[in-house]
N, C-alpha and C. Protein backbone atom coordinates (compact mmCIF):
# COMPACT_ATOMS: atom_id res chain seq x y z
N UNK A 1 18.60 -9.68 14.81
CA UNK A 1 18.02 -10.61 13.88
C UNK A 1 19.14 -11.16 12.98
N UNK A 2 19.35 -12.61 12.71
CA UNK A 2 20.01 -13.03 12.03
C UNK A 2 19.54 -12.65 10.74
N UNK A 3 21.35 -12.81 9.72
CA UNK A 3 20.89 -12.78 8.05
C UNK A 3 19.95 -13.26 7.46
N UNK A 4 19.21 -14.81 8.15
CA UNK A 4 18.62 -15.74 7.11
C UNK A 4 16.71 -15.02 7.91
N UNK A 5 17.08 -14.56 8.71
CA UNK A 5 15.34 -13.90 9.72
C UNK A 5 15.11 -12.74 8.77
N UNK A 6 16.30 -12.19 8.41
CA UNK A 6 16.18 -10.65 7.79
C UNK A 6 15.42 -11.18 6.29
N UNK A 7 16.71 -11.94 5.74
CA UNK A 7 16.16 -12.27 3.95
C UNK A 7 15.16 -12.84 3.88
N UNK A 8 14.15 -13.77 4.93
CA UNK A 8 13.07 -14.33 5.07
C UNK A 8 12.02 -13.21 5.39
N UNK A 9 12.45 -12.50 6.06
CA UNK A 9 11.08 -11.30 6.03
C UNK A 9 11.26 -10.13 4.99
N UNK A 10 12.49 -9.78 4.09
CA UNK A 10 12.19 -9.48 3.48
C UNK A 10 11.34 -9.83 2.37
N UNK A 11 11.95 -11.30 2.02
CA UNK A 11 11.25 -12.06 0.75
C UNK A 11 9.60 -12.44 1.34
N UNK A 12 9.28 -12.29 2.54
CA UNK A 12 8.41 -12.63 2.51
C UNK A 12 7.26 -11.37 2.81
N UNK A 13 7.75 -10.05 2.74
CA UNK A 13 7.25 -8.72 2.70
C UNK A 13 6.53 -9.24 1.16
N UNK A 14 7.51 -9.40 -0.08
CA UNK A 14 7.19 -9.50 -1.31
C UNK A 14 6.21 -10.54 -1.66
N UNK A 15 6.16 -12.14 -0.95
CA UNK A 15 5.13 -12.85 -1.14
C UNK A 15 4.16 -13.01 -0.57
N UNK A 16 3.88 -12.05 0.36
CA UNK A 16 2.53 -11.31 1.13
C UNK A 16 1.60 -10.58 0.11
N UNK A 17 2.66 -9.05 -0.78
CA UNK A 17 2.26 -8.61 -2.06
C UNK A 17 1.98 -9.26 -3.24
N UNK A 18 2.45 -10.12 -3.34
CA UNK A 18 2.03 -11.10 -4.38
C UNK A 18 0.72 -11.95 -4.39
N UNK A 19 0.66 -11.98 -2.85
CA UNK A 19 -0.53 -12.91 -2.64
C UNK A 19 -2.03 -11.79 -2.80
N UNK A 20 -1.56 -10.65 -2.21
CA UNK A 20 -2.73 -9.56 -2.35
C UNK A 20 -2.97 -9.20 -3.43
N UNK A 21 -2.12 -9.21 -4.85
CA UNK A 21 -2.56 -8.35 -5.89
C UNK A 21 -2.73 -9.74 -6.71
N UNK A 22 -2.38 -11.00 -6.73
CA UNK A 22 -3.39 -12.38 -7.08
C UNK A 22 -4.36 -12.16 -6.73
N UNK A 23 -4.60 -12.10 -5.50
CA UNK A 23 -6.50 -11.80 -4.81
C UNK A 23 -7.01 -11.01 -5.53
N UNK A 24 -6.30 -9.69 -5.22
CA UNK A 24 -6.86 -8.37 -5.94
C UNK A 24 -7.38 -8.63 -7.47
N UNK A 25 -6.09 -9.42 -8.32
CA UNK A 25 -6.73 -9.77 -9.38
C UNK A 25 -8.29 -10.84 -9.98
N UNK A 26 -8.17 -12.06 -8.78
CA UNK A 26 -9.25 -12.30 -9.09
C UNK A 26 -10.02 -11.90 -8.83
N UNK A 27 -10.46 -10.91 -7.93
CA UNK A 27 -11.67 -9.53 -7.46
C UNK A 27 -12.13 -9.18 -8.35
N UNK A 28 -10.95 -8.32 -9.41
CA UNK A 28 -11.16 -8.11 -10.25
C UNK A 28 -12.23 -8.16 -11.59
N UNK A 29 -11.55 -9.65 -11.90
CA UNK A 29 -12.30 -10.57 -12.62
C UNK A 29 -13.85 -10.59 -11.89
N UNK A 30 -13.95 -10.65 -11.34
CA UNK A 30 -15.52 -10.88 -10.37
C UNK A 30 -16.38 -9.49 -10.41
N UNK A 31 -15.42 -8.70 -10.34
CA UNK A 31 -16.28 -7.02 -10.48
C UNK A 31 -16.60 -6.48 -11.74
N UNK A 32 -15.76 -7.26 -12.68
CA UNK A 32 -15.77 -6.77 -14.21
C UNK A 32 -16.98 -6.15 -14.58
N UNK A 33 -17.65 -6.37 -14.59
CA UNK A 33 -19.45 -6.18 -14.85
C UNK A 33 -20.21 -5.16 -13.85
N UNK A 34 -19.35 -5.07 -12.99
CA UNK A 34 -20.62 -4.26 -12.18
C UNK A 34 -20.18 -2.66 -12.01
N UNK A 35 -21.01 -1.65 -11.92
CA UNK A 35 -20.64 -0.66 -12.33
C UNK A 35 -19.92 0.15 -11.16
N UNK A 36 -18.65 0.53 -11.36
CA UNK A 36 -17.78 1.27 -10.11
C UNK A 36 -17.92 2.43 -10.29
N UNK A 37 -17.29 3.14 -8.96
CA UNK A 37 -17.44 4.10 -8.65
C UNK A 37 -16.52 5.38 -9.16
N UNK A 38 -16.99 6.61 -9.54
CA UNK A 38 -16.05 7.41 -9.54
C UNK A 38 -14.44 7.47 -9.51
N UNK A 39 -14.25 7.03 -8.27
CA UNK A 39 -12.54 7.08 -7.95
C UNK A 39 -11.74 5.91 -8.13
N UNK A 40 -12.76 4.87 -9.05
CA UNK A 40 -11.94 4.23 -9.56
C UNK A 40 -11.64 3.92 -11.31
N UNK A 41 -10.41 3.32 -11.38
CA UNK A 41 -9.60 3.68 -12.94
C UNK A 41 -10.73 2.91 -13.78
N UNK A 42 -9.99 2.86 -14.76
CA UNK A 42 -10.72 1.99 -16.03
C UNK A 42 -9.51 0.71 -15.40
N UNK A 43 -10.81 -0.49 -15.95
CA UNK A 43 -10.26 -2.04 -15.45
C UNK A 43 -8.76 -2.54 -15.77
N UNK A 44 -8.27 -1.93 -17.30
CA UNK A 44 -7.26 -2.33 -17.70
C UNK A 44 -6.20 -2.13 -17.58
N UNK A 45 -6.39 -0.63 -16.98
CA UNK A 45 -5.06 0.76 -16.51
C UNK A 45 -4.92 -0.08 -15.27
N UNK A 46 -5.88 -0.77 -14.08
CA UNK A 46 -5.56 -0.93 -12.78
C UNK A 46 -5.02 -2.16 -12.94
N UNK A 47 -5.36 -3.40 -13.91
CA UNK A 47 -4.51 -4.53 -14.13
C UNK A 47 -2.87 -4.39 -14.35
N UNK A 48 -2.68 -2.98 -15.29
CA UNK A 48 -1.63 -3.11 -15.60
C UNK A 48 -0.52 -2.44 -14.47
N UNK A 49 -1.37 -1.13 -14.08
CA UNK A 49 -0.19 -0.37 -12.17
C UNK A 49 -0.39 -1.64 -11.40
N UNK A 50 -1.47 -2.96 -11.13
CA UNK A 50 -0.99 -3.63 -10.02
C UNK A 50 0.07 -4.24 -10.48
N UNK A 51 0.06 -4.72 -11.73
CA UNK A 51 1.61 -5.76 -12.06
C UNK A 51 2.62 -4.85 -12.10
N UNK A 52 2.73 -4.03 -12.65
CA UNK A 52 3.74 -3.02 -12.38
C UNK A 52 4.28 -2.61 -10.99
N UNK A 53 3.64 -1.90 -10.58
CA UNK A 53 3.50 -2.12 -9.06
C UNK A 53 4.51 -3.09 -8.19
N UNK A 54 4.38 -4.21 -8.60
CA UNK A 54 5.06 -5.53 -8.07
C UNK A 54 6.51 -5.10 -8.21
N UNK A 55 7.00 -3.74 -9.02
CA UNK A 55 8.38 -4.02 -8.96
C UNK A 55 8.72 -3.49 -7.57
N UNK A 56 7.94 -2.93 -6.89
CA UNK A 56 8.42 -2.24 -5.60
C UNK A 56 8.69 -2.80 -4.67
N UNK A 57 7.85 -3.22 -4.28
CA UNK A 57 8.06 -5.02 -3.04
C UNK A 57 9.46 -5.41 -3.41
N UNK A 58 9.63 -6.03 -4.83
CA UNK A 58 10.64 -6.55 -5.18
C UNK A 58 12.19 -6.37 -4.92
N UNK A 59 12.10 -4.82 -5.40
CA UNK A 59 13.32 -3.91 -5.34
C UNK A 59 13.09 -3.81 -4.12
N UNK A 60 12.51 -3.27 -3.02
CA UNK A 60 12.39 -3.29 -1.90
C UNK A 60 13.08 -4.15 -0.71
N UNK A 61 12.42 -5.84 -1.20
CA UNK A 61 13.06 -6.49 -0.56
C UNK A 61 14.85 -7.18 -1.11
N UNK A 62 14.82 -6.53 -2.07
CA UNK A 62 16.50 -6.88 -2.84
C UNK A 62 17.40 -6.09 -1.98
N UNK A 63 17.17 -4.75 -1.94
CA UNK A 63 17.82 -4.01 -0.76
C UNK A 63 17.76 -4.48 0.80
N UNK A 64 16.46 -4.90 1.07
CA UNK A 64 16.44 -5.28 2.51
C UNK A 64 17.60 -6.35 2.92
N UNK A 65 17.37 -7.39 2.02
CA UNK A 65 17.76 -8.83 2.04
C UNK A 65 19.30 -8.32 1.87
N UNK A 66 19.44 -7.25 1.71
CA UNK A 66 21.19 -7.57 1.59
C UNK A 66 21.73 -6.48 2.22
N UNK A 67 20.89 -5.34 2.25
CA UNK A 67 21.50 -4.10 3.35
C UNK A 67 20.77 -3.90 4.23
N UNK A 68 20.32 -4.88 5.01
CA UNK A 68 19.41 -4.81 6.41
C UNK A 68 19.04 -3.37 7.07
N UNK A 69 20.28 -2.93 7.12
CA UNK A 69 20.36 -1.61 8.20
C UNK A 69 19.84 -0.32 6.88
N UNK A 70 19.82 -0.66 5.57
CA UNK A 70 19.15 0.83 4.71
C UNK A 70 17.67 0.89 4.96
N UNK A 71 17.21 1.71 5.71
CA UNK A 71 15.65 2.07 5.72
C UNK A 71 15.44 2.02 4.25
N UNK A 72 15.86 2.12 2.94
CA UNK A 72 15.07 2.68 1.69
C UNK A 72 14.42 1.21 1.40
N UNK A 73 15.15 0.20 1.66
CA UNK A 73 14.45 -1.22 1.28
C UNK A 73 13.35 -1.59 1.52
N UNK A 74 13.22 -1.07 3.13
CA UNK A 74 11.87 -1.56 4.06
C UNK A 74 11.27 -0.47 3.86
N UNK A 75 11.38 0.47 3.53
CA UNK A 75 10.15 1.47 3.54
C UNK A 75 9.65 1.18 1.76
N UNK A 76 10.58 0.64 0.83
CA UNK A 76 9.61 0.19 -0.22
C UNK A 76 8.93 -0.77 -0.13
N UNK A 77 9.67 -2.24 0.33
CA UNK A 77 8.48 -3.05 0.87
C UNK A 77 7.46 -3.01 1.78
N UNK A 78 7.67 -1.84 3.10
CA UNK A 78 6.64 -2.10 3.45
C UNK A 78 5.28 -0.95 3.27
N UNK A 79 5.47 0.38 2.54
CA UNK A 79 4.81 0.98 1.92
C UNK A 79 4.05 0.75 0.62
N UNK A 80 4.97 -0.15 -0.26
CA UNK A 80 4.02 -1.06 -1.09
C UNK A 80 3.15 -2.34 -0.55
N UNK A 81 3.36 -2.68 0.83
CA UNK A 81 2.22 -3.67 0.95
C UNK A 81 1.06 -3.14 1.38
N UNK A 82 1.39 -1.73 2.16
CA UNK A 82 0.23 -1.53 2.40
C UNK A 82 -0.78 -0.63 0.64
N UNK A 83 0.01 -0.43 0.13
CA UNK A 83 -0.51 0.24 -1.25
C UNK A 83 -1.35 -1.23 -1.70
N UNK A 84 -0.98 -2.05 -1.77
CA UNK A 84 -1.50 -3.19 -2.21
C UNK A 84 -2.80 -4.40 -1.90
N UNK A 85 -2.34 -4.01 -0.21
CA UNK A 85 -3.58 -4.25 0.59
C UNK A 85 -4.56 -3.19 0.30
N UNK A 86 -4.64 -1.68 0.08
CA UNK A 86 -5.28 -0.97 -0.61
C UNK A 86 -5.96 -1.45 -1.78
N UNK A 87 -5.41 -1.81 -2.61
CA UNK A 87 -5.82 -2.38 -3.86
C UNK A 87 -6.91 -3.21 -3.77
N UNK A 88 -6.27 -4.38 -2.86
CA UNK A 88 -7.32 -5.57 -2.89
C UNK A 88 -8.49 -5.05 -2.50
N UNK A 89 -8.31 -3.96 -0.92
CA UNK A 89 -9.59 -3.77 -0.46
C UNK A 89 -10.45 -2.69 -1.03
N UNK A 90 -9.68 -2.34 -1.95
CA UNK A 90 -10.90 -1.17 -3.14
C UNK A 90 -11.67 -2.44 -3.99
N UNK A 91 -10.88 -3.68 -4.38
CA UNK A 91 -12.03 -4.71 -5.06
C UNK A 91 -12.87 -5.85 -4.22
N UNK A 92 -12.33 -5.62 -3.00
CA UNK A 92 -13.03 -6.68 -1.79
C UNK A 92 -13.92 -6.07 -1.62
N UNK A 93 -14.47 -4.54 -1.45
CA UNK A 93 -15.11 -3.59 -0.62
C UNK A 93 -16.25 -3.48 -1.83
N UNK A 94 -15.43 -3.51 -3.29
CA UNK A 94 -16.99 -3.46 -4.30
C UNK A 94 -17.54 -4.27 -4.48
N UNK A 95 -16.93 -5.78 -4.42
CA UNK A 95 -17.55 -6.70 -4.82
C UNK A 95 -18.69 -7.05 -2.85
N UNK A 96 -17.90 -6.90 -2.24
CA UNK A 96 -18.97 -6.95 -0.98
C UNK A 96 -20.04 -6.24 -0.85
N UNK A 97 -20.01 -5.08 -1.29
CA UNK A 97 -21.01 -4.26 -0.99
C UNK A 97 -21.82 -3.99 -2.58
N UNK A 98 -21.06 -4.20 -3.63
CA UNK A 98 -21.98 -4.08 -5.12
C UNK A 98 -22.18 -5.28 -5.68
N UNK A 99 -21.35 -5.85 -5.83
CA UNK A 99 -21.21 -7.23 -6.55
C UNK A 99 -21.97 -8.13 -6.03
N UNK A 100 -21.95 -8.45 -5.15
CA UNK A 100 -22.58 -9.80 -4.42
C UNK A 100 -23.07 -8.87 -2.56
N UNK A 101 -23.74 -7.87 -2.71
CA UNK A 101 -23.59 -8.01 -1.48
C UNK A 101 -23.80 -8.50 -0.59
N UNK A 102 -22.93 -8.46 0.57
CA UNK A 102 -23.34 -9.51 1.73
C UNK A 102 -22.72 -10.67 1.52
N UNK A 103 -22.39 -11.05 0.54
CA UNK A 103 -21.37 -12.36 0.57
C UNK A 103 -20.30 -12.52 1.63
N UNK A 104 -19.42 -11.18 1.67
CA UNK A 104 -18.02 -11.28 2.12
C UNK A 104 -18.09 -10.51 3.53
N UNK A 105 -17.60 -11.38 4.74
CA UNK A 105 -17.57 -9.98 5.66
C UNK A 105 -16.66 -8.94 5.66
N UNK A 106 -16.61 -8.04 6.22
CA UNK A 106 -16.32 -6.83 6.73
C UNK A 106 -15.77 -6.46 5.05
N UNK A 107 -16.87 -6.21 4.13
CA UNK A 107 -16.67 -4.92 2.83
C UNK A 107 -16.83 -3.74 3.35
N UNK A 108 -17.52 -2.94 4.31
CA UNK A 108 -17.30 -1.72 4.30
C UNK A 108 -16.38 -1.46 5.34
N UNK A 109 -15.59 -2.34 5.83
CA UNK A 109 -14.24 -2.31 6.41
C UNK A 109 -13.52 -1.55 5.42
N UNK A 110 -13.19 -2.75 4.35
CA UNK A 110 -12.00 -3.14 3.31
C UNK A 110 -12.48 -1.85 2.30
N UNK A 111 -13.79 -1.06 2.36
CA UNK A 111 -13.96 -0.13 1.48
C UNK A 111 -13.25 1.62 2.33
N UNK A 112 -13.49 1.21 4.07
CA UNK A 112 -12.72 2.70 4.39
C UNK A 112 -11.62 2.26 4.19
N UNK A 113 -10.88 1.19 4.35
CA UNK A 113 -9.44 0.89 4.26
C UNK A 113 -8.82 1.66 3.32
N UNK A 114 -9.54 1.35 1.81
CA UNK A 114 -9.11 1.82 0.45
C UNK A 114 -9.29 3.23 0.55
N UNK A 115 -10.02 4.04 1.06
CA UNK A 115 -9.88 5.28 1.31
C UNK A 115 -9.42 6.00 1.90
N UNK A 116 -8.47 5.44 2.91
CA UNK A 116 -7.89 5.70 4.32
C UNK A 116 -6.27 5.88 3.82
N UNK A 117 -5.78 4.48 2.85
CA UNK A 117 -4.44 4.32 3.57
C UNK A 117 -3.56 4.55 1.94
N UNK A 118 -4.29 5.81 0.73
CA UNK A 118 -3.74 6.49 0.06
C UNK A 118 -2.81 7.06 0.72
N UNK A 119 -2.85 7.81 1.72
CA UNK A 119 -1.74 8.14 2.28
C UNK A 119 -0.60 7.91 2.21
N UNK A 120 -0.68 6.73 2.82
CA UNK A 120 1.05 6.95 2.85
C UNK A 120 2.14 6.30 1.62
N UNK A 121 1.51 6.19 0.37
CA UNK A 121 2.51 6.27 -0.56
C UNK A 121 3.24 7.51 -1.08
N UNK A 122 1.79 8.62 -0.33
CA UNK A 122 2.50 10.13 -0.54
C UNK A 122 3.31 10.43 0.74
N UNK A 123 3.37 9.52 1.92
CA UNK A 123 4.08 10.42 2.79
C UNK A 123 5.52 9.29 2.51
N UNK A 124 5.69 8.09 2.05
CA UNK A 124 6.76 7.44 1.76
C UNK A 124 7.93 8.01 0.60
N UNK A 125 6.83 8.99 -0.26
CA UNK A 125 7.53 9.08 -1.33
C UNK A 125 8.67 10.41 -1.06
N UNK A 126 8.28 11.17 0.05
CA UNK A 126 9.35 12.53 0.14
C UNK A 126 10.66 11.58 1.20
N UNK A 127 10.13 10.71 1.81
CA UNK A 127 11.09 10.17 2.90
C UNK A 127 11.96 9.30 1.72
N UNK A 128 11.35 8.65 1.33
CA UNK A 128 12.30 8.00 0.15
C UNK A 128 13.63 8.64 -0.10
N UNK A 129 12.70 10.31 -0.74
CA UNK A 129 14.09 10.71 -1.76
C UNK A 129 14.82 11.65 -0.41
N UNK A 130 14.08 11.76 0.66
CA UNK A 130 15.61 12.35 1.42
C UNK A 130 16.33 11.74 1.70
N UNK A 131 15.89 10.13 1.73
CA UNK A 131 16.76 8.84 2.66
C UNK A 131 18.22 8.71 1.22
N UNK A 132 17.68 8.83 0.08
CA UNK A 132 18.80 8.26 -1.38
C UNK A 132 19.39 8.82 -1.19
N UNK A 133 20.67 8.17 -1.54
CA UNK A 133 21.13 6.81 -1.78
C UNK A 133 21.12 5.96 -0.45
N UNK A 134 21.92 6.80 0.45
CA UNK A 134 22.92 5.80 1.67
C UNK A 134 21.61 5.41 2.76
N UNK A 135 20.53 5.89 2.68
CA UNK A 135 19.90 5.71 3.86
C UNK A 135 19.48 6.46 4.79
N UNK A 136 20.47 7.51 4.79
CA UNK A 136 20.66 8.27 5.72
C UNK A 136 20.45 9.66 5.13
N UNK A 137 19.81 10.65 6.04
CA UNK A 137 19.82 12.27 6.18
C UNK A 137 21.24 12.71 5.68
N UNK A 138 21.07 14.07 5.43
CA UNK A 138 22.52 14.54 4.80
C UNK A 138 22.76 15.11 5.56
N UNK A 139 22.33 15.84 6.79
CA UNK A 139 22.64 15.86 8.23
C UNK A 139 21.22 16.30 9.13
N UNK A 140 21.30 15.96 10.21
CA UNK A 140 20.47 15.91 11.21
C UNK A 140 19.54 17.41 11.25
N UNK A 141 19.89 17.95 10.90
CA UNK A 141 18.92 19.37 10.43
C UNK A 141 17.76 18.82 9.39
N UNK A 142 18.13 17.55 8.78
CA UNK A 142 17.35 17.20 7.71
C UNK A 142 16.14 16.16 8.61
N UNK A 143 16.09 16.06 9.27
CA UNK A 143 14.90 15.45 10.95
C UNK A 143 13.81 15.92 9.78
N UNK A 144 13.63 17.67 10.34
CA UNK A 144 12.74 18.27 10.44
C UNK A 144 11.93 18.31 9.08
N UNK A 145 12.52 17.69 7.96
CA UNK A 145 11.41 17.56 6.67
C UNK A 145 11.24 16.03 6.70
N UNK A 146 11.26 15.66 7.63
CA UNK A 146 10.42 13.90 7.43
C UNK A 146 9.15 14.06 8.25
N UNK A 147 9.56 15.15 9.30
CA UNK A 147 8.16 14.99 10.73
C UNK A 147 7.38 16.44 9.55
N UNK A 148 7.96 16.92 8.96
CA UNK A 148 6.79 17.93 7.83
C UNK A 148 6.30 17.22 7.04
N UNK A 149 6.55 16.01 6.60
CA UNK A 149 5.79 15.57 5.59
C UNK A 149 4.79 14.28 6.17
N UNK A 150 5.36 14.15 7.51
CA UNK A 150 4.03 13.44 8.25
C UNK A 150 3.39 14.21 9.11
N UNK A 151 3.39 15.35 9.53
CA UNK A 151 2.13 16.39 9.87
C UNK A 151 1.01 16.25 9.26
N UNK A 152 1.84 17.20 7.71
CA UNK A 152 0.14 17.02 6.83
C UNK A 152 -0.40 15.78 6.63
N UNK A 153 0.11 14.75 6.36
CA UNK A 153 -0.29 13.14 6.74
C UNK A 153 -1.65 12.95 6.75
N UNK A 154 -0.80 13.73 8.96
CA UNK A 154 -1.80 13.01 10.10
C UNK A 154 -2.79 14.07 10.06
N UNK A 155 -2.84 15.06 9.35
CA UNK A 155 -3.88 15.96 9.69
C UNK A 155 -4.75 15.65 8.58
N UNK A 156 -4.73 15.20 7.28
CA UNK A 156 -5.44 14.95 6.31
C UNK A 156 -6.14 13.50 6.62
N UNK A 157 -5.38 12.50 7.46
CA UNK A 157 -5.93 11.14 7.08
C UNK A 157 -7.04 11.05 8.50
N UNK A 158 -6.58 11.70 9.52
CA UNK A 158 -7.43 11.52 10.15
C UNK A 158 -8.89 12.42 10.50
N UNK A 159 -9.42 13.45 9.92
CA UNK A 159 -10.82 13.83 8.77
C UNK A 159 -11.37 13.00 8.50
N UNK A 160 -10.08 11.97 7.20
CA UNK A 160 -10.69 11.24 6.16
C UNK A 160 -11.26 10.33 6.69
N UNK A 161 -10.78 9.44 7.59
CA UNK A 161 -10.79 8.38 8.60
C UNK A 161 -12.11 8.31 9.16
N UNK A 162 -12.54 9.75 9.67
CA UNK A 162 -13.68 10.02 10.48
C UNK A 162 -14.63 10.06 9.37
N UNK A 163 -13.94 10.59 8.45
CA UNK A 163 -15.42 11.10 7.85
C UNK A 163 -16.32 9.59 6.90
N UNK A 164 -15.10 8.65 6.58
CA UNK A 164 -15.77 7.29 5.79
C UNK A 164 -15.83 6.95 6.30
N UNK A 165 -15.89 6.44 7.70
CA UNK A 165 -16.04 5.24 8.50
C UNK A 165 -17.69 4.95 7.87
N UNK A 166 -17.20 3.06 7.90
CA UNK A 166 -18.78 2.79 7.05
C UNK A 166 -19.45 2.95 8.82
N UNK A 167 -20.77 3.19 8.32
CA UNK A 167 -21.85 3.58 9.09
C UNK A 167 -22.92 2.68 9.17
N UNK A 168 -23.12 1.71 8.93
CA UNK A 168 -23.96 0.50 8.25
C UNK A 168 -24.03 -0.26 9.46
């Protein structure tokens, strides 16, 4: 892949996220009123982690766009998009199914989604700090704690997977 294919999908990892947590925000706005569920925050705490939030994509694709070959870039951009697509579909999934239901298709899609793909900001976050700084393992013995921290993963998400699938 050329330089200008690389800095274009990085930057455009980030205005993918941008476009989801705009959505997400006007969801938002639309759900204000209706009463959520348990596992989700108070309205103002989640306004303020999605903008926050945004620095990850960012930093993400700043590294990509200029050190192509460091996994730490692309695994922030592309672990924050899916955190983000999360986002939206925890307010796509209420407003489809509480808010207006039946308006929007596939809400109890976008509602297992949001329950499904917590994951992997916890399985990004141990790979992260073994990858810092250079990218790279501190030697090849170090394999074996990236495939440990996606074991428990795959053994937790796929339960979860089974067990929300909407049923409707």
């Amino acid at each position: 892949m050329t330089g200008r294919r690389v800095r274009l999908l990085a930057w455009g990892l980030t205005g993918v996220a941008l476009l989801f947590t705009a959505a997400e925000m006007w969801l938002l706005a639309l759900n204000w009123d209706t009463p959520k569920p348990e596992d989700f925050g108070e309205r103002w705490v989640e306004i303020v982690d999605s903008v926050l939030f945004l620095m990850f994509p960012l930093m993400g694709s700043l590294i990509a766009s200029r050190r192509p070959k460091n996994p730490i870039g692309w695994i922030l951009a592309g672990a924050t998009l899916v955190v983000v697509t999360e986002e939206f579909a925890r307010e796509y999934g209420l407003y489809g199914l509480e808010t207006a239901p039946g308006a929007v298709p596939g809400a109890a899609f976008a509602s297992w989604w949001f329950q499904v793909t917590w994951i992997v900001s916890l399985v990004a976050l141990p790979i992260l700090f073994l990858l810092y700084p250079t990218g790279r393992l501190l030697s090849s013995r170090w394999r074996w704690t990236i495939v440990g921290s996606l074991i428990p993963a795959a053994i937790v998400m796929g339960p979860v997977a089974i067990q929300v699938w909407p049923h409707r």
